[in-house]
Protein backbone atom coordinates (compact mmCIF):
# COMPACT_ATOMS: atom_id res chain seq x y z
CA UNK A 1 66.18 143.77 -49.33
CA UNK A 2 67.87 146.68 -51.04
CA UNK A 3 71.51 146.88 -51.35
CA UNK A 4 71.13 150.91 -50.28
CA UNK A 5 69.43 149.10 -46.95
CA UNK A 6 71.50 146.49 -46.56
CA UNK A 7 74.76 149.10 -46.71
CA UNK A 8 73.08 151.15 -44.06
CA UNK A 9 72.67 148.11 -41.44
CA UNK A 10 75.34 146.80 -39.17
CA UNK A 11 75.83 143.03 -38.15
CA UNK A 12 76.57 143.53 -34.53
CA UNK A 13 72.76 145.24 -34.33
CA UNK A 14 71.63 142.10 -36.52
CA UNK A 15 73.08 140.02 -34.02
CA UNK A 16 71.58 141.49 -31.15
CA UNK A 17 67.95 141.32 -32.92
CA UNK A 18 68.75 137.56 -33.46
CA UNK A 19 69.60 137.24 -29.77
CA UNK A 20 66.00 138.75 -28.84
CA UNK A 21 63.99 136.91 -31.49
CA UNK A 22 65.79 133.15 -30.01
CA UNK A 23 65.04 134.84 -26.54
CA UNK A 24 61.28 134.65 -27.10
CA UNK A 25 61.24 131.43 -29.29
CA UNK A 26 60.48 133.13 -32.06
CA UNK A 27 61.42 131.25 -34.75
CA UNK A 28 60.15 132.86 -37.61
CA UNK A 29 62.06 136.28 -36.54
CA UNK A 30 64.83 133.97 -36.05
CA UNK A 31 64.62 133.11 -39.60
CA UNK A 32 64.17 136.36 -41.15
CA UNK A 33 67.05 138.02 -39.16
CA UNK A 34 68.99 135.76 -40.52
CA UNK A 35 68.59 135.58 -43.67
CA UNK A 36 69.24 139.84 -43.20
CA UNK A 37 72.36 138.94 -41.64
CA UNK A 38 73.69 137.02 -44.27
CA UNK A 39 72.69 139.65 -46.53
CA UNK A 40 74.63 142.45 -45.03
CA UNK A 41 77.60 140.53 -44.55
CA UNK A 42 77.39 138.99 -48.05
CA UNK A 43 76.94 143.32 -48.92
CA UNK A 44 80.22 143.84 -47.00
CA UNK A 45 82.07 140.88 -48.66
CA UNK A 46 80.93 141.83 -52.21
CA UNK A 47 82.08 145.44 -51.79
CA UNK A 48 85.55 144.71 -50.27
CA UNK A 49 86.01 142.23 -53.42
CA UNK A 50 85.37 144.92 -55.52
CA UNK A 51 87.36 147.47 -53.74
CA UNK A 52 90.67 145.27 -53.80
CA UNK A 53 89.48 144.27 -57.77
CA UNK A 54 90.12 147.73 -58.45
CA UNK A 55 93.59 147.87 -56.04
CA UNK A 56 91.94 151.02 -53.48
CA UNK A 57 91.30 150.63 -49.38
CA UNK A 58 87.66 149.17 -48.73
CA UNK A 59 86.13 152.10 -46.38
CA UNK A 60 86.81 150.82 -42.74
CA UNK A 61 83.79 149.22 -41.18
CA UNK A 62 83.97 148.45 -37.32
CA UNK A 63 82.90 145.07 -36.48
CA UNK A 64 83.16 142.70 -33.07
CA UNK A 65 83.84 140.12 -35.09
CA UNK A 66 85.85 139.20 -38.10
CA UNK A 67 83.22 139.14 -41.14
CA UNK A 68 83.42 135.02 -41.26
CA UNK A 69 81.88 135.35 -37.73
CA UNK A 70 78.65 136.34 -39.22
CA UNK A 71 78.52 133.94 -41.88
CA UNK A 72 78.74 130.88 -39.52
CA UNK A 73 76.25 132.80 -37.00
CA UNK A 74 73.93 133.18 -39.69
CA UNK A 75 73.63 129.71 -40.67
CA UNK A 76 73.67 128.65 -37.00
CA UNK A 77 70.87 130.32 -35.96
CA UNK A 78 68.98 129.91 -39.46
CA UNK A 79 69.69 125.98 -38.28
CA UNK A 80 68.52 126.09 -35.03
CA UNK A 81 64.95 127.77 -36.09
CA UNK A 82 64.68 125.10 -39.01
CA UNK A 83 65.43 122.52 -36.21
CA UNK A 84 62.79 124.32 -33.56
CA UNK A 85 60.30 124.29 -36.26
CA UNK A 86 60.77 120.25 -37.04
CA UNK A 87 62.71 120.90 -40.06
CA UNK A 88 65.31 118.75 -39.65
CA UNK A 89 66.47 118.16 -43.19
CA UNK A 90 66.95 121.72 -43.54
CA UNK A 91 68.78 121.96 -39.97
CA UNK A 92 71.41 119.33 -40.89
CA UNK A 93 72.12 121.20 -44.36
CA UNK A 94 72.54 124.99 -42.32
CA UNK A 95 75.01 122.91 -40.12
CA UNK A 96 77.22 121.65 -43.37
CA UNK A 97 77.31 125.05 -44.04
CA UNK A 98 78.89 126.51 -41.02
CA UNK A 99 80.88 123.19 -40.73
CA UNK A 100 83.54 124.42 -43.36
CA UNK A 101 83.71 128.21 -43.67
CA UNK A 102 87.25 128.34 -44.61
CA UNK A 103 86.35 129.04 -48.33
CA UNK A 104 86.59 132.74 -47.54
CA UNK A 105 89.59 134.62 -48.89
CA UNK A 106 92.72 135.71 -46.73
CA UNK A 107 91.64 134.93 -43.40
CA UNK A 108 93.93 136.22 -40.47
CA UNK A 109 94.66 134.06 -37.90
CA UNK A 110 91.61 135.80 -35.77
CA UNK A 111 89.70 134.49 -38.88
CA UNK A 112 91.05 131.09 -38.43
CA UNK A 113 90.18 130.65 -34.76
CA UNK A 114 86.19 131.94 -35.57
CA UNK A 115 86.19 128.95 -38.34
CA UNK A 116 87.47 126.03 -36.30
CA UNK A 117 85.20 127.57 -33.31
CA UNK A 118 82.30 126.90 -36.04
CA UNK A 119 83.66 123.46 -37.23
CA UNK A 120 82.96 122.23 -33.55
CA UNK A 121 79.90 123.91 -33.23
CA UNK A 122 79.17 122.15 -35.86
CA UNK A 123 80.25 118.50 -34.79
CA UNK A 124 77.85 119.21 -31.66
CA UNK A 125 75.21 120.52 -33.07
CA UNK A 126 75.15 117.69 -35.60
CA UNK A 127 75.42 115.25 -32.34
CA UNK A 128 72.05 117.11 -31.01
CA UNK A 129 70.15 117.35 -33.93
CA UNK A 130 70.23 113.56 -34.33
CA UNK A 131 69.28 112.82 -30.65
CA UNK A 132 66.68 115.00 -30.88
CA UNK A 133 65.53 113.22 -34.02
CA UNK A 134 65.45 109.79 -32.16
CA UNK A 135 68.51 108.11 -33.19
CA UNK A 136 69.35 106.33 -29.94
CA UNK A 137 72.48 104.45 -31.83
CA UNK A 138 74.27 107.62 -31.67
CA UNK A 139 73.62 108.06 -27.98
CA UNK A 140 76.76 106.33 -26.83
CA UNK A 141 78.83 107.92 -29.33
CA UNK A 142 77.89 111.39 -28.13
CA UNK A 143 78.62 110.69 -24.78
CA UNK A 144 81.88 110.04 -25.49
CA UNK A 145 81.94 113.26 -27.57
CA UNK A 146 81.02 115.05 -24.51
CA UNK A 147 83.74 113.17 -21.96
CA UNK A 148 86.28 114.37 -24.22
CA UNK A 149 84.58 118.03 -24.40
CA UNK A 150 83.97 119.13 -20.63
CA UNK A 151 82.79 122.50 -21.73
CA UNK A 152 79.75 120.93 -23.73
CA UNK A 153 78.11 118.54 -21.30
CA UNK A 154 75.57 120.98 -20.16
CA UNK A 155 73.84 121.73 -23.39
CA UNK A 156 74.74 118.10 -25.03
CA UNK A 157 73.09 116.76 -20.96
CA UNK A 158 69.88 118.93 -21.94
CA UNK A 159 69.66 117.59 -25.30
CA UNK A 160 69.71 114.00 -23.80
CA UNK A 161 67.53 114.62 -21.51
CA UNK A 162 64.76 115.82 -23.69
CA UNK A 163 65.36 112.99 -25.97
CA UNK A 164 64.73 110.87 -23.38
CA UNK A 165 62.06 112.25 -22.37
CA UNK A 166 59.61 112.86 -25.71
CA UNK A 167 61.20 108.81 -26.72
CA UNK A 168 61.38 107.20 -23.27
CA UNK A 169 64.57 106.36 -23.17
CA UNK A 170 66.38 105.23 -20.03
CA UNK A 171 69.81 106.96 -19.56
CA UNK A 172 70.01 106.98 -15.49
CA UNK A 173 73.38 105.49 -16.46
CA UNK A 174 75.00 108.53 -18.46
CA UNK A 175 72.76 111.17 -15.70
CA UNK A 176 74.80 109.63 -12.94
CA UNK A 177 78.33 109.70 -14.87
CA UNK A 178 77.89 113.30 -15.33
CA UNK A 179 76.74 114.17 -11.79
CA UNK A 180 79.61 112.48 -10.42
CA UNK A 181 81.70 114.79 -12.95
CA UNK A 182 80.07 117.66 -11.35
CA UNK A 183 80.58 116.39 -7.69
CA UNK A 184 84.30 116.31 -8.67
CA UNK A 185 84.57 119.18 -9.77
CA UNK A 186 82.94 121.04 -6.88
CA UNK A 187 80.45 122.75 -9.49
CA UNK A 188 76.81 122.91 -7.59
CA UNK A 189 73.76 122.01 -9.85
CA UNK A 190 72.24 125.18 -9.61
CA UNK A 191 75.30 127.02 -9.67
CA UNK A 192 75.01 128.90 -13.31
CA UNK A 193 72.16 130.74 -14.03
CA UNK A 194 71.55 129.78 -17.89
CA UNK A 195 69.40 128.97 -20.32
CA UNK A 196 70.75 125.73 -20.86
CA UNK A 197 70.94 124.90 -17.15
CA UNK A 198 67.03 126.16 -16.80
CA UNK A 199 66.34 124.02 -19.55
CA UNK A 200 67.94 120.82 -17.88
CA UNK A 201 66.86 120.88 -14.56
CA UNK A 202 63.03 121.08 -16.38
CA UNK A 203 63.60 118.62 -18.91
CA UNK A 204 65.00 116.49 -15.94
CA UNK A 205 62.34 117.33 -13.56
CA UNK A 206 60.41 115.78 -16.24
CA UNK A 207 62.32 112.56 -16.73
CA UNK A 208 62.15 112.20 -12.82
CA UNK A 209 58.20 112.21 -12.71
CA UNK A 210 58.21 109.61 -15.90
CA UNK A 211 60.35 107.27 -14.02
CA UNK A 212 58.19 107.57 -10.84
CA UNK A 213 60.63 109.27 -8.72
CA UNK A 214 58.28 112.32 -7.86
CA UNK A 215 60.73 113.89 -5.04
CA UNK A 216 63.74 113.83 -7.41
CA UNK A 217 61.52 115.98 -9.75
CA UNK A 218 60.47 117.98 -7.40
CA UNK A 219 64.08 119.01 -6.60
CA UNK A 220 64.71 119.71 -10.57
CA UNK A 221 61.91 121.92 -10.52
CA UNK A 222 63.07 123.69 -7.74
CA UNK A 223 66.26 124.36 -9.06
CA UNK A 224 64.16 125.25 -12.24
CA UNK A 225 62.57 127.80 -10.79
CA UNK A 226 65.09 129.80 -8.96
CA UNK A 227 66.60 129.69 -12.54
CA UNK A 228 63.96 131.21 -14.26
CA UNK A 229 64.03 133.83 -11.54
CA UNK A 230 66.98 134.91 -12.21
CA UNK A 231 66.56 135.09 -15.99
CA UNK A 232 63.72 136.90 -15.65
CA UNK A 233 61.63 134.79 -17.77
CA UNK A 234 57.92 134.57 -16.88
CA UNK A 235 57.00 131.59 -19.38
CA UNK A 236 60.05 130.02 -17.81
CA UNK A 237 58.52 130.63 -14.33
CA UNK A 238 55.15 129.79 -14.83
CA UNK A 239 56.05 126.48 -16.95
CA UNK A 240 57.65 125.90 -13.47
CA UNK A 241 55.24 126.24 -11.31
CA UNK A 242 52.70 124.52 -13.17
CA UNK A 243 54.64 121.45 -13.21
CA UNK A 244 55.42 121.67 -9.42
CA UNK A 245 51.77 122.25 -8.26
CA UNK A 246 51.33 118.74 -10.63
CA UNK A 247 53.77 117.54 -7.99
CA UNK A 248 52.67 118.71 -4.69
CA UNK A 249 50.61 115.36 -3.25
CA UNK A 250 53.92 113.52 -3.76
CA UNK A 251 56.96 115.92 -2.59
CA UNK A 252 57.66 115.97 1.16
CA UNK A 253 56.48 119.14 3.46
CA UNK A 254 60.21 120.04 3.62
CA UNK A 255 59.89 120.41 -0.22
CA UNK A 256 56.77 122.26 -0.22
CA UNK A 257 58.09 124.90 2.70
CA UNK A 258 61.46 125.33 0.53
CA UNK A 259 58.85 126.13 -2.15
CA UNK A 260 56.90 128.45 -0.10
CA UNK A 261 59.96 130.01 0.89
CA UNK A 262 61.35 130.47 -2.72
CA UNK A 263 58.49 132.07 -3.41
CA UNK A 264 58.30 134.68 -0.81
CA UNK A 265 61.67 135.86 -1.41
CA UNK A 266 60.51 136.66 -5.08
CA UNK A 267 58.15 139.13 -3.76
């Protein structure tokens, strides 16, 4: 792209158009808005250089984020479309990338905070990647990761649970540790209305009807649903439903009239 283009963009817009293209799975998009991203910024970075080179004020450019911000995001999103796509090689290098972003010059200590924020994005992301690429030998170790790390154990609990799902593992153990966290806490399952939490009451709707406990799924999927509701995501919703109706000889009439109810209140 043009450096006249580039100049003219702003990375808080780029961002946004990122946010949109991972909202719809697009991974492609996700790519290529990245890669624009890291342009601009890299446009911004080059012409500050050369500003202070010469010993004037860089023009003022008004930003949501310290620049480093959009590095990191850059090559966290370029990672998790490489890792979407199966590209896993290509994921883990993105993520040594954002692991260490301190090699930009005089970072303030807002600066300093967005790199270590991206040095344990990093450490988790690495932890995912590498479940979702089957390596069960890691499983324990990340589980631990996420005791220490309360604010993680949704996603890292939704990565499991997929991995155990496409490899058939058996992790009722580490399921039950982290309910009783929530229990403790006093946080309801269904309380949050996230992506992440859609995406592990499905995943564990699924693991439920692979270890032939139908009614526990069907309770997932419940959950699921309402969730999707609220995000107003159709492919979400229907996904849903389609697995529940795959369900309905085995969950109990109370299940089915919760259902029923559900979905007359989406009307």
């Amino acid at each position: 792209m043009r450096k006249s283009i580039l100049k003219s963009l702003k990375p808080d817009i780029i961002v946004e158009m990122l946010d949109m293209a991972v909202a719809f799975e697009n991974w492609n998009k996700v790519m290529e808005r990245a890669d624009m991203l890291y342009q601009c910024v890299q446009c911004i970075h080059e012409e500050r250089q050369e500003y202070q080179s010469k010993g004037v004020p860089a023009p003022h450019l008004y930003t949501d984020h310290p620049l480093v911000y959009y590095y990191g995001f850059s090559f966290q999103m370029r990672g998790m479309a490489h890792q979407r796509m199966g590209q896993v090689n290509q994921a883990r290098a993105c993520i040594d990338q954002y692991a260490e972003l301190g090699w930009m010059e005089e970072l303030d200590e807002a600066g300093m905070q967005v790199v270590q924020g991206f040095r344990h994005r990093a450490q988790v992301n690495r932890y995912a990647l590498e479940i979702e690429d089957g390596q069960v030998q890691l499983l324990e170790e990340f589980v631990n990761f996420l005791l220490e790390h309360p604010e993680e154990w949704l996603a890292g609990l939704k990565m499991i649970t997929e991995a155990a799902v496409r490899y058939r593992w058996k992790v009722d153990r580490v399921l039950h540790m982290f309910e009783d966290q929530i229990q403790g806490d006093g946080r309801e399952m269904d309380s949050s209305n996230n992506d992440d939490m859609y995406h592990y009451c499905y995943q564990r709707a699924l693991y439920e009807q692979w270890m032939g406990r139908p009614q526990e799924a069907v309770e997932f999927i419940l959950q699921a649903i309402r969730l999707a509701y609220k995000l107003e995501m159709n492919r979400y919703f229907i996904r849903c439903t389609a697995l529940l109706e795959s369900l309905r000889e085995e969950a109990t009439g109370e299940q089915i009239g919760r259902y029923r109810m559900m979905l007359e209140e989406m009307k």
